[in-house]
Protein backbone atom coordinates (compact mmCIF):
# COMPACT_ATOMS: atom_id res chain seq x y z
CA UNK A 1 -39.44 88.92 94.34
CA UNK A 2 -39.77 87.00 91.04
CA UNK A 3 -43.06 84.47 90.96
CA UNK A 4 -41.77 81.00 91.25
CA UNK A 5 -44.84 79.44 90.47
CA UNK A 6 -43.70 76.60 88.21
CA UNK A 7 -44.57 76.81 84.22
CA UNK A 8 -47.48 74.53 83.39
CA UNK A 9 -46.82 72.24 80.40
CA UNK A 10 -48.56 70.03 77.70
CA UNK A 11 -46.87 66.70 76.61
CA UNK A 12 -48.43 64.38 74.28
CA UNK A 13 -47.44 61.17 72.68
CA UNK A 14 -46.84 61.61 69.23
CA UNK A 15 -45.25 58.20 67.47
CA UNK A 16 -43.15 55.07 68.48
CA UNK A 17 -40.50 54.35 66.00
CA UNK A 18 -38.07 51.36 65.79
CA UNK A 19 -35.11 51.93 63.55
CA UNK A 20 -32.99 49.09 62.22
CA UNK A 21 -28.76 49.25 62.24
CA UNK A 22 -26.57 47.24 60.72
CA UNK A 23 -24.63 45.01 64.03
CA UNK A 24 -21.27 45.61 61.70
CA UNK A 25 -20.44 49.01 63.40
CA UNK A 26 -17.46 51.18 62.18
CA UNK A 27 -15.38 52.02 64.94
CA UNK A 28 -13.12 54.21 64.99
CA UNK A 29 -10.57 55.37 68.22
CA UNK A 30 -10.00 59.45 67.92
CA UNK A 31 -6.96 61.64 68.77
CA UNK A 32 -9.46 63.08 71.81
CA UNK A 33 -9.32 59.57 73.68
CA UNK A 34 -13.13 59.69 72.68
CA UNK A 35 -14.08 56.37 70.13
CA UNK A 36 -16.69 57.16 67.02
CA UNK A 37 -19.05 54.45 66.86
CA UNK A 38 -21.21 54.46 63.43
CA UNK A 39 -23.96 52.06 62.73
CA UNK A 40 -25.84 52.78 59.25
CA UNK A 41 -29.57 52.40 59.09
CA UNK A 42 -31.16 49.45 57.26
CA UNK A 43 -34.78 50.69 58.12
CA UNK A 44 -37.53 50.67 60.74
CA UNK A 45 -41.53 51.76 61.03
CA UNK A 46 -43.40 54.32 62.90
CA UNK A 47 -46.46 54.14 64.41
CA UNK A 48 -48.51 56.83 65.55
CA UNK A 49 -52.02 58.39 64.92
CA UNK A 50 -50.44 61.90 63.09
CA UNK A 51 -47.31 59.94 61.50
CA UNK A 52 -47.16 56.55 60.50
CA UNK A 53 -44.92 54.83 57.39
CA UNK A 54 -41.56 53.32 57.62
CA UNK A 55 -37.69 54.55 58.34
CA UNK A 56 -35.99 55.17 54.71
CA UNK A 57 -33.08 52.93 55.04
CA UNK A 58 -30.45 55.33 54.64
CA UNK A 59 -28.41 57.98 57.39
CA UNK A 60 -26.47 56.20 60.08
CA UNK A 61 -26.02 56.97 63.93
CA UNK A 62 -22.83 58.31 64.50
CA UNK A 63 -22.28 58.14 68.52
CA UNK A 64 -19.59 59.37 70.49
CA UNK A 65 -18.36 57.13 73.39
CA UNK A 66 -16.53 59.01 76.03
CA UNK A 67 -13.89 57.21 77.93
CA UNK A 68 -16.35 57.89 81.33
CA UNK A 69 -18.44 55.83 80.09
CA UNK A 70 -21.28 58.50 78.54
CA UNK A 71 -22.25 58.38 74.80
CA UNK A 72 -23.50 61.19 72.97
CA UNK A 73 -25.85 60.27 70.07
CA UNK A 74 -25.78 61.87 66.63
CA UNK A 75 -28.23 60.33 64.29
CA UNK A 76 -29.86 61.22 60.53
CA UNK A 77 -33.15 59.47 59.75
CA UNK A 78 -35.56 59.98 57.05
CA UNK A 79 -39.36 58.59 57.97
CA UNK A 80 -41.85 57.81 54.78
CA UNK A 81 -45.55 58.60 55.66
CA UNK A 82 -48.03 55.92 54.25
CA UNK A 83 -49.44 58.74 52.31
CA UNK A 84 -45.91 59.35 51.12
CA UNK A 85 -44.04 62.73 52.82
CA UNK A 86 -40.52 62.61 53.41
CA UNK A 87 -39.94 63.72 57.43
CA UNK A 88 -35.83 64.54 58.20
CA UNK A 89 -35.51 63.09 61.67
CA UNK A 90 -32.30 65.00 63.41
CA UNK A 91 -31.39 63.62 67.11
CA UNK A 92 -29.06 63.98 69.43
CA UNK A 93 -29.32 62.31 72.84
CA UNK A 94 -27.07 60.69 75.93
CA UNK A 95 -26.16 57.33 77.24
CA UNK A 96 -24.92 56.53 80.22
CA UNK A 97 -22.81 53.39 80.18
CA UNK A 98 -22.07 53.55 83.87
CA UNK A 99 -18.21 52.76 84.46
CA UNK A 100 -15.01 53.30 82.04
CA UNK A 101 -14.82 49.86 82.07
CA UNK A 102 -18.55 49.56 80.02
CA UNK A 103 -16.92 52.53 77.97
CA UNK A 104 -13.57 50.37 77.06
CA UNK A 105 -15.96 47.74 76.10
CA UNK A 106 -18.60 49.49 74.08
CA UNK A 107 -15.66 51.09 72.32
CA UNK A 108 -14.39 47.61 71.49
CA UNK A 109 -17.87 46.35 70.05
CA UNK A 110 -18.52 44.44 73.36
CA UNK A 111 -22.26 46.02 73.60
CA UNK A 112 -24.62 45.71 76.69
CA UNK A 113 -27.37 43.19 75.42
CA UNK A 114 -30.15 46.00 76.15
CA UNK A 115 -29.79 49.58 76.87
CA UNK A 116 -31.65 52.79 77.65
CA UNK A 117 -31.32 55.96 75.65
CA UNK A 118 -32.83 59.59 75.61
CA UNK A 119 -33.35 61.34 72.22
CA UNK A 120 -34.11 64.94 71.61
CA UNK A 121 -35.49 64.22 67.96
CA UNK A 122 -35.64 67.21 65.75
CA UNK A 123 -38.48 66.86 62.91
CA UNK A 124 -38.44 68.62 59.48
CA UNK A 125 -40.16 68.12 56.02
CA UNK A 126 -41.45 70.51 53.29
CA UNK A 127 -44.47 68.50 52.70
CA UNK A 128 -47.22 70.92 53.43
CA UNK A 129 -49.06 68.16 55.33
CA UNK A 130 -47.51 67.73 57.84
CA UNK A 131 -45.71 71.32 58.23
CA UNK A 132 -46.73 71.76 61.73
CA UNK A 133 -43.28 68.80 62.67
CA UNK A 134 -41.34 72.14 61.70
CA UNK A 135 -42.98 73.71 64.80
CA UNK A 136 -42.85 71.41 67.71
CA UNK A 137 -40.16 70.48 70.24
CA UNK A 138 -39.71 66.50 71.56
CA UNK A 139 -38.08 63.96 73.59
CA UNK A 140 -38.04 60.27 73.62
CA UNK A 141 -37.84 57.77 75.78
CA UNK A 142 -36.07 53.97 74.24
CA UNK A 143 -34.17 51.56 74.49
CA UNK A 144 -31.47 49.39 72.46
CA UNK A 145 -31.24 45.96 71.62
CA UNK A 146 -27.99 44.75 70.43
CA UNK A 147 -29.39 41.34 70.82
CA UNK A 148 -29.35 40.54 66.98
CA UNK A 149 -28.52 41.51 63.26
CA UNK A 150 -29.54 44.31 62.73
CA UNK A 151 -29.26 46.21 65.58
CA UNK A 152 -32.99 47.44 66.87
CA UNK A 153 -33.50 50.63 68.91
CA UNK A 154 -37.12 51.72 69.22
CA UNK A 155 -38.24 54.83 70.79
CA UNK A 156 -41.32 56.41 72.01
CA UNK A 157 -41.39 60.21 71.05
CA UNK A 158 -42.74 62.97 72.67
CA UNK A 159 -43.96 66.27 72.03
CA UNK A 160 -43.92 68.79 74.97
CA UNK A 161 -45.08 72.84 75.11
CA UNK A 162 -45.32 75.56 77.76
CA UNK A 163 -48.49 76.18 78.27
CA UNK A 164 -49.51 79.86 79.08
CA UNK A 165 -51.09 81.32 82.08
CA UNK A 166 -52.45 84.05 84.07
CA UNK A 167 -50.92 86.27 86.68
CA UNK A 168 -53.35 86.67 89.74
């Protein structure tokens, strides 16, 4: 029988990141029943002891509300390191509104005045500083306030490995 011993893993905080959006959201109801809801980045910061600068205000967050009431999250970001490295930041992630009746309204522009969300950020740069971002995996853990103009969302991010280990 296989060993079911469970993997052993490393995860370490790595930034927090807020990232401003515009509150005038494009939205746009799709042939699928789905709605597109796009929000385009005005900027942000990030904070951490291995990456710290600002969000480039440029790329947008283009979500995906189902009519269930889930929202998947597409977003483009671009950090700038003090020391001045580009980072892409790629993330996808999930919402869950809770009821069609939160997904009819989120895909009218009636937002919840705080939410949770769960990125899966993807990092990648071809400054040779900070190569090792093309080599780790993360998650976040946030939250979205639709409470003013802009928009803020602000995430803690995470990076997480399998760690190895011996057989007995």
């Amino acid at each position: 029988m296989a060993d079911l011993t469970l993997n052993k893993f490393e995860i370490k905080h790595l930034f927090t990141y807020t990232i401003d959006v515009d509150a005038d959201m494009y939205i746009q109801k799709l042939p699928t029943k789905d709605t597109r809801v796009t929000g385009n980045i005005t900027g942000g910061k990030v904070y951490g002891d291995r990456i710290h600068g600002r969000i480039v205000p440029m790329g947008a967050d283009w979500s995906i509300v189902h009519p269930n009431g889930v929202v998947d999250v597409d977003c483009r970001a671009m950090i700038e390191t003090d020391d001045g490295a580009f980072i892409n930041m790629f993330y996808d992630g999930r919402i869950d509104l809770g009821s069609e009746k939160a997904a009819e309204d989120y895909s009218n522009g009636k937002f919840p005045p705080i939410m949770g969300t769960q990125p899966h950020p993807v990092l990648d740069t071809d400054d040779p500083r900070y190569e090792w971002v093309n080599r780790i995996s993360c998650f976040g853990i946030g939250r979205v306030d639709f409470t003013d103009d802009p928009i803020v969302i602000q995430y803690d991010v995470y990076t997480y490995a399998a760690m190895p280990f011996e057989k007995e």
